[in-house]
PDB file of N, CA and C in Angstrom:
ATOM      1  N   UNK A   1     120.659  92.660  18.892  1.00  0.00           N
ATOM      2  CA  UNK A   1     120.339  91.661  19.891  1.00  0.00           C
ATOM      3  C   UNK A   1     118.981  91.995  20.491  1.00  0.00           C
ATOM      4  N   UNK A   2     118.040  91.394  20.695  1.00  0.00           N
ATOM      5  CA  UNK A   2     117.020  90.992  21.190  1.00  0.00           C
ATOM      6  C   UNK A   2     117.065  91.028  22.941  1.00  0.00           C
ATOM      7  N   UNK A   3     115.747  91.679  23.034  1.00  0.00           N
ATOM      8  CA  UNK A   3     116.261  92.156  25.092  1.00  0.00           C
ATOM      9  C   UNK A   3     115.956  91.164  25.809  1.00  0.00           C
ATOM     10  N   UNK A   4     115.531  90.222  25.398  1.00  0.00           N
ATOM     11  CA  UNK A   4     115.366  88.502  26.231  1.00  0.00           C
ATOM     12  C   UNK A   4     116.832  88.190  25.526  1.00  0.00           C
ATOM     13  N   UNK A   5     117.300  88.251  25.027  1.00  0.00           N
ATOM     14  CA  UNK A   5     118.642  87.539  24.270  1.00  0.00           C
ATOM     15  C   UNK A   5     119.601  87.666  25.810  1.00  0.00           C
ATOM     16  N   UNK A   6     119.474  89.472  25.679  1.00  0.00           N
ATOM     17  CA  UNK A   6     120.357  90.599  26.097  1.00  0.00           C
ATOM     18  C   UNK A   6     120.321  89.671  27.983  1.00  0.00           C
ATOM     19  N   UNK A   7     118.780  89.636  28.564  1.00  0.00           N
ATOM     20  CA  UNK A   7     118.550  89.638  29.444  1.00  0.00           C
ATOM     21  C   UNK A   7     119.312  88.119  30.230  1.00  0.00           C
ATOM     22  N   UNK A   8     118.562  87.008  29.005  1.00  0.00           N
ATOM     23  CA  UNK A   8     119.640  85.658  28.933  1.00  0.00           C
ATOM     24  C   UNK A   8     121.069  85.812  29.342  1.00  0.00           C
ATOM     25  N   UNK A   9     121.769  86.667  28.874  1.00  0.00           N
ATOM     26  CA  UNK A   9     123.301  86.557  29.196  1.00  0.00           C
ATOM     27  C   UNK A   9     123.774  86.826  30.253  1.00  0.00           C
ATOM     28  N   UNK A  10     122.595  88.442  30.585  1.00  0.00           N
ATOM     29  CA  UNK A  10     122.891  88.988  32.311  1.00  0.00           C
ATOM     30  C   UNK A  10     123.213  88.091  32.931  1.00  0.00           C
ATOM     31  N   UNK A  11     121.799  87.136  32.779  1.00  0.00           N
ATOM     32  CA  UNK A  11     121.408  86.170  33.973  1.00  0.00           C
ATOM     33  C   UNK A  11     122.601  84.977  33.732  1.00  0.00           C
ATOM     34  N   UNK A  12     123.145  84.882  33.103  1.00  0.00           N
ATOM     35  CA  UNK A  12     124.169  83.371  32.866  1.00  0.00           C
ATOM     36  C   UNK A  12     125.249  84.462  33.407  1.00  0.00           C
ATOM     37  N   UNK A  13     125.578  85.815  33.488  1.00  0.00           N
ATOM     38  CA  UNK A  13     126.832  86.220  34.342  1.00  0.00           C
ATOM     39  C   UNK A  13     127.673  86.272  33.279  1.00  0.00           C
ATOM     40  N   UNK A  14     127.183  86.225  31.712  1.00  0.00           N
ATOM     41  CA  UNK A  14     127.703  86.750  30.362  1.00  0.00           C
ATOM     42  C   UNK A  14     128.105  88.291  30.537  1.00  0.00           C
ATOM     43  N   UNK A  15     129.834  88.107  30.168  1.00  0.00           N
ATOM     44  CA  UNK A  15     130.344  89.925  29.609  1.00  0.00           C
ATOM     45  C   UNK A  15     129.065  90.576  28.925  1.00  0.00           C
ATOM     46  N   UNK A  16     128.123  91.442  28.960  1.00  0.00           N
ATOM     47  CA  UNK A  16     127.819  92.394  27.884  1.00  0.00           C
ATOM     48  C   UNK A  16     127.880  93.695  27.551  1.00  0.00           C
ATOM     49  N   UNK A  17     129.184  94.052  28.152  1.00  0.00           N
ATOM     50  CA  UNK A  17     129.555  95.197  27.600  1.00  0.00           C
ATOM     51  C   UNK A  17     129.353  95.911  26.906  1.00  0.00           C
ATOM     52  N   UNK A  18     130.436  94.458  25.645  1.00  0.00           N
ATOM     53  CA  UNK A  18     130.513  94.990  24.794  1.00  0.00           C
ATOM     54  C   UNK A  18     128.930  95.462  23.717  1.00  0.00           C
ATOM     55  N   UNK A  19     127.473  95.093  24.434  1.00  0.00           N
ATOM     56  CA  UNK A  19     126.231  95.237  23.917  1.00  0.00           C
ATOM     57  C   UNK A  19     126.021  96.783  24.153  1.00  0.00           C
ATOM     58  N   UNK A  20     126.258  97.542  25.222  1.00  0.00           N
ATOM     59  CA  UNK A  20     126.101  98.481  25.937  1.00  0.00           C
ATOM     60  C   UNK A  20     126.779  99.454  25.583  1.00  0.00           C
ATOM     61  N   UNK A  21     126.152 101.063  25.001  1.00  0.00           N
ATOM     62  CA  UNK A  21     126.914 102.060  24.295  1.00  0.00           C
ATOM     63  C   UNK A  21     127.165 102.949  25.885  1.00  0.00           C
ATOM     64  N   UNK A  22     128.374 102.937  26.325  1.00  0.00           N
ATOM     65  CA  UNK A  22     128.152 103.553  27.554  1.00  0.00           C
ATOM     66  C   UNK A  22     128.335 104.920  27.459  1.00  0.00           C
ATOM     67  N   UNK A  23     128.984 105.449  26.620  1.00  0.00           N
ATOM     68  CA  UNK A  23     128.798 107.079  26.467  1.00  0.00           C
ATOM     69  C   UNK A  23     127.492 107.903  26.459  1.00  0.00           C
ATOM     70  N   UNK A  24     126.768 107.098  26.258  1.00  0.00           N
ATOM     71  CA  UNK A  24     124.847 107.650  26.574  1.00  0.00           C
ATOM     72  C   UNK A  24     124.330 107.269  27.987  1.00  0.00           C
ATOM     73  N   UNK A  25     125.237 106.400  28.946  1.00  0.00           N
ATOM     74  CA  UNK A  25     124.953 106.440  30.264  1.00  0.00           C
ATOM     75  C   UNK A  25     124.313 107.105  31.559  1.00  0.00           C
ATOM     76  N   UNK A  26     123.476 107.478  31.981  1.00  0.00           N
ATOM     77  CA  UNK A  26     123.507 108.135  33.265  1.00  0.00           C
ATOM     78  C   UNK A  26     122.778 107.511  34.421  1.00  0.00           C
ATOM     79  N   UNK A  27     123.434 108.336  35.521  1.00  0.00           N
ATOM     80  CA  UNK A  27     123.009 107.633  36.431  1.00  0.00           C
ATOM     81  C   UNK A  27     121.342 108.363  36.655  1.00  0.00           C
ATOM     82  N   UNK A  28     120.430 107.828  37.337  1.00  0.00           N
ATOM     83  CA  UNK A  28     118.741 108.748  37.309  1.00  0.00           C
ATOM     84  C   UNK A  28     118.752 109.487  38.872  1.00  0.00           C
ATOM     85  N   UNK A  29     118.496 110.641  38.805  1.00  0.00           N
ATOM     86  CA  UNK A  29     118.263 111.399  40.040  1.00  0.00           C
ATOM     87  C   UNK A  29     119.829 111.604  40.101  1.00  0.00           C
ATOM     88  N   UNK A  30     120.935 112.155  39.426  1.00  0.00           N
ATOM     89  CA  UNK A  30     122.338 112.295  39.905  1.00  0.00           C
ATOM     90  C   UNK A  30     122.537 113.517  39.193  1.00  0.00           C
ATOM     91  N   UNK A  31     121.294 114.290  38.661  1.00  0.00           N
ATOM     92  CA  UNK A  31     121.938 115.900  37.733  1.00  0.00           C
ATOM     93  C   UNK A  31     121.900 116.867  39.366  1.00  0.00           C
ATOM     94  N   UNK A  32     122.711 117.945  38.764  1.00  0.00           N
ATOM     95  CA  UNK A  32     123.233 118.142  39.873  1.00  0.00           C
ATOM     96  C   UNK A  32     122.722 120.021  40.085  1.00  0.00           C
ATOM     97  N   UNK A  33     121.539 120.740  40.924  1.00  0.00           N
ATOM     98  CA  UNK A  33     121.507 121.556  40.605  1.00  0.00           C
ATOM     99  C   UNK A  33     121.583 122.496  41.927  1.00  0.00           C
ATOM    100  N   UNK A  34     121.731 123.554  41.876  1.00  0.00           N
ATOM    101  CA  UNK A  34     122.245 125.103  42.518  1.00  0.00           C
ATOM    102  C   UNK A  34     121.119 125.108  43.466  1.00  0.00           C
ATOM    103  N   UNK A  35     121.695 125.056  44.828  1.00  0.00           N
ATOM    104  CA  UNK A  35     120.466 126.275  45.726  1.00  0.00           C
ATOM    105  C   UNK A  35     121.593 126.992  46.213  1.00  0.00           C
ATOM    106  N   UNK A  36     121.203 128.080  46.936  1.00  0.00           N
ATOM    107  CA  UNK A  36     121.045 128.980  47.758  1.00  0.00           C
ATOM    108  C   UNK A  36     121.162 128.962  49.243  1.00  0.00           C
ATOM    109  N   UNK A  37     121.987 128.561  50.052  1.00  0.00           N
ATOM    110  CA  UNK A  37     121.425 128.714  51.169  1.00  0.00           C
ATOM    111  C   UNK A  37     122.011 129.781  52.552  1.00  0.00           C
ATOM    112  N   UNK A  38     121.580 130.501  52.925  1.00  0.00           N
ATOM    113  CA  UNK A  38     122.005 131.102  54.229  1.00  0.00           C
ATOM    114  C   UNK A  38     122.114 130.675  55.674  1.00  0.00           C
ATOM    115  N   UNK A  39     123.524 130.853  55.724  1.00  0.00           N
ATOM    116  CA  UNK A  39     123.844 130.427  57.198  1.00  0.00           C
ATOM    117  C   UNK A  39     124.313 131.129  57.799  1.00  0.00           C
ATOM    118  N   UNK A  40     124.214 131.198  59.312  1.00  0.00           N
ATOM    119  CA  UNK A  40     124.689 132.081  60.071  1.00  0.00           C
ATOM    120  C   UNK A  40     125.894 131.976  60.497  1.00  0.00           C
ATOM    121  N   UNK A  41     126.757 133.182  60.545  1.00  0.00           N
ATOM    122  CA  UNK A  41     128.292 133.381  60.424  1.00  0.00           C
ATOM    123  C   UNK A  41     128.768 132.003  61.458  1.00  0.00           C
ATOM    124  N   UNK A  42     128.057 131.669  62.764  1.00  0.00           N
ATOM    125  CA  UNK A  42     128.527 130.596  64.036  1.00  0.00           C
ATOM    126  C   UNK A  42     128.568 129.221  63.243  1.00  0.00           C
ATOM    127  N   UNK A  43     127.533 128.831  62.254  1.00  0.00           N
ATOM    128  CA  UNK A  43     127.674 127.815  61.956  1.00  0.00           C
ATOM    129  C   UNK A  43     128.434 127.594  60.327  1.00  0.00           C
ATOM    130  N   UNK A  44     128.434 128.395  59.717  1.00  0.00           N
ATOM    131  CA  UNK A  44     129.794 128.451  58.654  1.00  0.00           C
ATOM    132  C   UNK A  44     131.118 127.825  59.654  1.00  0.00           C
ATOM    133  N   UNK A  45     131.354 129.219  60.424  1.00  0.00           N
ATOM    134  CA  UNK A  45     132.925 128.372  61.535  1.00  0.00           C
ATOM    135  C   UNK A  45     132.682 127.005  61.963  1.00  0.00           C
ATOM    136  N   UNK A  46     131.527 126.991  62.555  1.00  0.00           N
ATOM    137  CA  UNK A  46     131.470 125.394  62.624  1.00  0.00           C
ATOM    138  C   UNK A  46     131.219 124.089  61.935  1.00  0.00           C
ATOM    139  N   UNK A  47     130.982 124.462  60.357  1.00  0.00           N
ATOM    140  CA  UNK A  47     130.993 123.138  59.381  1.00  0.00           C
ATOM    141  C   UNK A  47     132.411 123.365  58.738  1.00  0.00           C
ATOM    142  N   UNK A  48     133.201 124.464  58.746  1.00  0.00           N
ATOM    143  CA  UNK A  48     134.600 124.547  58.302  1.00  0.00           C
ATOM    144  C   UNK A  48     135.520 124.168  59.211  1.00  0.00           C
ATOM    145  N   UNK A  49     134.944 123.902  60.422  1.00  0.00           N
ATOM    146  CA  UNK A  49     136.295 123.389  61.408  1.00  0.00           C
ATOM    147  C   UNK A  49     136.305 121.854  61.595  1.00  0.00           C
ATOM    148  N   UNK A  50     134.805 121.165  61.009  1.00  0.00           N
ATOM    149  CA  UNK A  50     134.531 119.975  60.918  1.00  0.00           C
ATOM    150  C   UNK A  50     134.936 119.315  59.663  1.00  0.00           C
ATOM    151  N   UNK A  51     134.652 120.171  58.473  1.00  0.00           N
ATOM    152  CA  UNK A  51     134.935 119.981  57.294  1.00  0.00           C
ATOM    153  C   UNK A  51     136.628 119.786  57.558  1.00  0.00           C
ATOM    154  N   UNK A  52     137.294 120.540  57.873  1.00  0.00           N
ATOM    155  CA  UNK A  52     138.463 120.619  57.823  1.00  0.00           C
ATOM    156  C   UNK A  52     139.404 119.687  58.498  1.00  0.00           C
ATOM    157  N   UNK A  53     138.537 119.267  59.934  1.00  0.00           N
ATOM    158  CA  UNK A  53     138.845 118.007  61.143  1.00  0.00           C
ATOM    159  C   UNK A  53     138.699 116.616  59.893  1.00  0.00           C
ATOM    160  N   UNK A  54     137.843 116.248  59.235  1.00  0.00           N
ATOM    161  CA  UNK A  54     137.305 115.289  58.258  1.00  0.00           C
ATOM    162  C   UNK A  54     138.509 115.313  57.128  1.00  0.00           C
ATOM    163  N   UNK A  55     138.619 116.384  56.664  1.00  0.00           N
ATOM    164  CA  UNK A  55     139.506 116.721  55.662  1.00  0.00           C
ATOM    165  C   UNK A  55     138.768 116.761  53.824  1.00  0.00           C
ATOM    166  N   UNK A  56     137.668 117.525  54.168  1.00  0.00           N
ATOM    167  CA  UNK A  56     136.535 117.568  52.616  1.00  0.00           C
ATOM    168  C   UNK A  56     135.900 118.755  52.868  1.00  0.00           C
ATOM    169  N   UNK A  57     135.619 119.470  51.582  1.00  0.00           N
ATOM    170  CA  UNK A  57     134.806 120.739  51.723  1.00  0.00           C
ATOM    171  C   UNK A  57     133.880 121.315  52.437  1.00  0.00           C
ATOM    172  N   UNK A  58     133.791 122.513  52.675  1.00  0.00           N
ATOM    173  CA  UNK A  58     132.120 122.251  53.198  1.00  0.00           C
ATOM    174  C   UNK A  58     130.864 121.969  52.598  1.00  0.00           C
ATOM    175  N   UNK A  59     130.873 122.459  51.645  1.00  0.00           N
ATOM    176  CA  UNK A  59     129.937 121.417  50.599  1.00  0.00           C
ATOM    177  C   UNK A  59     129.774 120.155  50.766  1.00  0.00           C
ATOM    178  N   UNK A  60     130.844 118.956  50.643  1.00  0.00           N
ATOM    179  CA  UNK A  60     131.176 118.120  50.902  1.00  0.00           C
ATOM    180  C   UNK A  60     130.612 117.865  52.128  1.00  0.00           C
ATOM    181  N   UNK A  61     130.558 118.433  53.428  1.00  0.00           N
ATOM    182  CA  UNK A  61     130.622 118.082  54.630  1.00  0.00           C
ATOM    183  C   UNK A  61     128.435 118.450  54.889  1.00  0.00           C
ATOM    184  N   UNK A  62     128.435 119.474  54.171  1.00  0.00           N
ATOM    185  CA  UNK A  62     126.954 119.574  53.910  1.00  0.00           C
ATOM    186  C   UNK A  62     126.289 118.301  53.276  1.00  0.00           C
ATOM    187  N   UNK A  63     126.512 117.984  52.409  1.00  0.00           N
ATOM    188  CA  UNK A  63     125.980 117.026  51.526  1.00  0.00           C
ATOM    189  C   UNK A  63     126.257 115.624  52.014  1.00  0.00           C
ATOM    190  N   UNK A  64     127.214 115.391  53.420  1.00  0.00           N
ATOM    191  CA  UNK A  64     127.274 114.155  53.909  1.00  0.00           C
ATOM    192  C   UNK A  64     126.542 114.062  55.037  1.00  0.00           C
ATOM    193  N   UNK A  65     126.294 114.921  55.897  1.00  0.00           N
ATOM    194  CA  UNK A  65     125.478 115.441  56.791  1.00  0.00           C
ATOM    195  C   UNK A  65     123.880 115.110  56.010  1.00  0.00           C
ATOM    196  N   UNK A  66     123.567 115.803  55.157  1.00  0.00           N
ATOM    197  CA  UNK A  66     122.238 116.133  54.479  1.00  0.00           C
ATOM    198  C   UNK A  66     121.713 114.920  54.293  1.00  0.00           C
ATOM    199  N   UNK A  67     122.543 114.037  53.485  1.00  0.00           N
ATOM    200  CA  UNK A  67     122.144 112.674  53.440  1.00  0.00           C
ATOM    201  C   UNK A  67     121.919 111.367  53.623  1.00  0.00           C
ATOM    202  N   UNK A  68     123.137 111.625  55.233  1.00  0.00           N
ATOM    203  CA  UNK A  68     122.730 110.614  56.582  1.00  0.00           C
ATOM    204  C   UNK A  68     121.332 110.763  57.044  1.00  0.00           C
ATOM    205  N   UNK A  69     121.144 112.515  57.186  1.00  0.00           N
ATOM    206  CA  UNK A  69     120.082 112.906  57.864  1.00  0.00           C
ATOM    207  C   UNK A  69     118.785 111.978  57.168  1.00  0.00           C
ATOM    208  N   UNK A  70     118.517 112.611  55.377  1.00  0.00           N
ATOM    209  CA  UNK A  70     117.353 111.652  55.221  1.00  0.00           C
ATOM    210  C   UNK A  70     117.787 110.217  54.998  1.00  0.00           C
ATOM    211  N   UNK A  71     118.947 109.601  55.167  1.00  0.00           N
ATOM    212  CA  UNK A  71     118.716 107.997  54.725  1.00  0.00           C
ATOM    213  C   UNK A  71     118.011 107.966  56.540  1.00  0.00           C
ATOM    214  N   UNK A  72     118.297 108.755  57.107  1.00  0.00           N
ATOM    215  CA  UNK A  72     117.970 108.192  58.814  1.00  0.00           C
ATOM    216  C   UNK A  72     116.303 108.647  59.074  1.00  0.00           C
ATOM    217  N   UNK A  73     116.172 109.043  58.387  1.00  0.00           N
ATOM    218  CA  UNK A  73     113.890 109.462  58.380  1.00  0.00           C
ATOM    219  C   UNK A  73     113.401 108.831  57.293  1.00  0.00           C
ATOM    220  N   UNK A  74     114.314 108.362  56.502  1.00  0.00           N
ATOM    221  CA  UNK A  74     113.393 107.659  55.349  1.00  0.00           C
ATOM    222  C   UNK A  74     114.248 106.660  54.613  1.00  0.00           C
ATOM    223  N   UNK A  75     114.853 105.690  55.777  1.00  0.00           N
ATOM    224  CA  UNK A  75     115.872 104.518  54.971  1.00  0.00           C
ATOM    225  C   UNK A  75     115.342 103.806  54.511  1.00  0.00           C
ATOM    226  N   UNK A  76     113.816 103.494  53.596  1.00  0.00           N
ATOM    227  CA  UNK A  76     113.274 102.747  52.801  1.00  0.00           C
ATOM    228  C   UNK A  76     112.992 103.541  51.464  1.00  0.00           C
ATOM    229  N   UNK A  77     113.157 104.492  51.218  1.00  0.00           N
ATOM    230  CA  UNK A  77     113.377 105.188  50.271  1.00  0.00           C
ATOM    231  C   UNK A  77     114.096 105.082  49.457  1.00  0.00           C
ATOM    232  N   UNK A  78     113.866 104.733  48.007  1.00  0.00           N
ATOM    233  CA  UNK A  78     115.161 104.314  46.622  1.00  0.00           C
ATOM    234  C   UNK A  78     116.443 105.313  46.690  1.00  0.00           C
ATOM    235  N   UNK A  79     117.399 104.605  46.934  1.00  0.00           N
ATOM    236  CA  UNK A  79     118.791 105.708  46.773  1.00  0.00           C
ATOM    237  C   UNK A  79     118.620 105.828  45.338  1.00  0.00           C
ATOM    238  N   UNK A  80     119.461 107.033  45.246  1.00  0.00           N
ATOM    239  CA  UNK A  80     119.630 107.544  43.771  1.00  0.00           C
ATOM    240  C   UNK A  80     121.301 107.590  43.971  1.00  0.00           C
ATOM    241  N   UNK A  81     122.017 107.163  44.393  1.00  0.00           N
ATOM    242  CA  UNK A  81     123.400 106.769  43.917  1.00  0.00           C
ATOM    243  C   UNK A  81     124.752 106.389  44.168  1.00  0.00           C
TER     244      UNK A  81
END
């Protein structure tokens, strides 16, 4: 199929799924890699008692925090996901 064909169907709200090999999928900006970070013993207790009030990791509770913070300094900025 032809990518004006392809693009034609989007736009008519045509299934094309079945055009689409989705096992080669990804999402862009969603690989996922390792830091490091040090915190001080007061605020560990205090993202685990929040984490835990919420009911999600602290990781979890980092990474929801982290990314209110920049959608809130830079909410014109492309989300990545």
């Amino acid at each position: 199929m032809k990518a004006f064909e392809f693009d034609e169907k989007f736009d008519q709200d045509v299934d094309i799924l079945e055009h689409v090999d989705l096992s080669k999928a990804k999402r862009s900006m969603q690989e996922t890699k390792r830091v490091n970070v040090d915190f001080p013993a007061w605020m560990l207790d205090s993202l685990d008692r929040e984490a835990s009030r919420v009911g999600v990791t602290r990781q979890s509770i980092i990474k929801l925090w982290l990314a209110d913070k920049l959608d809130s300094i830079s909410p014109n900025l492309e989300k990545h996901g």
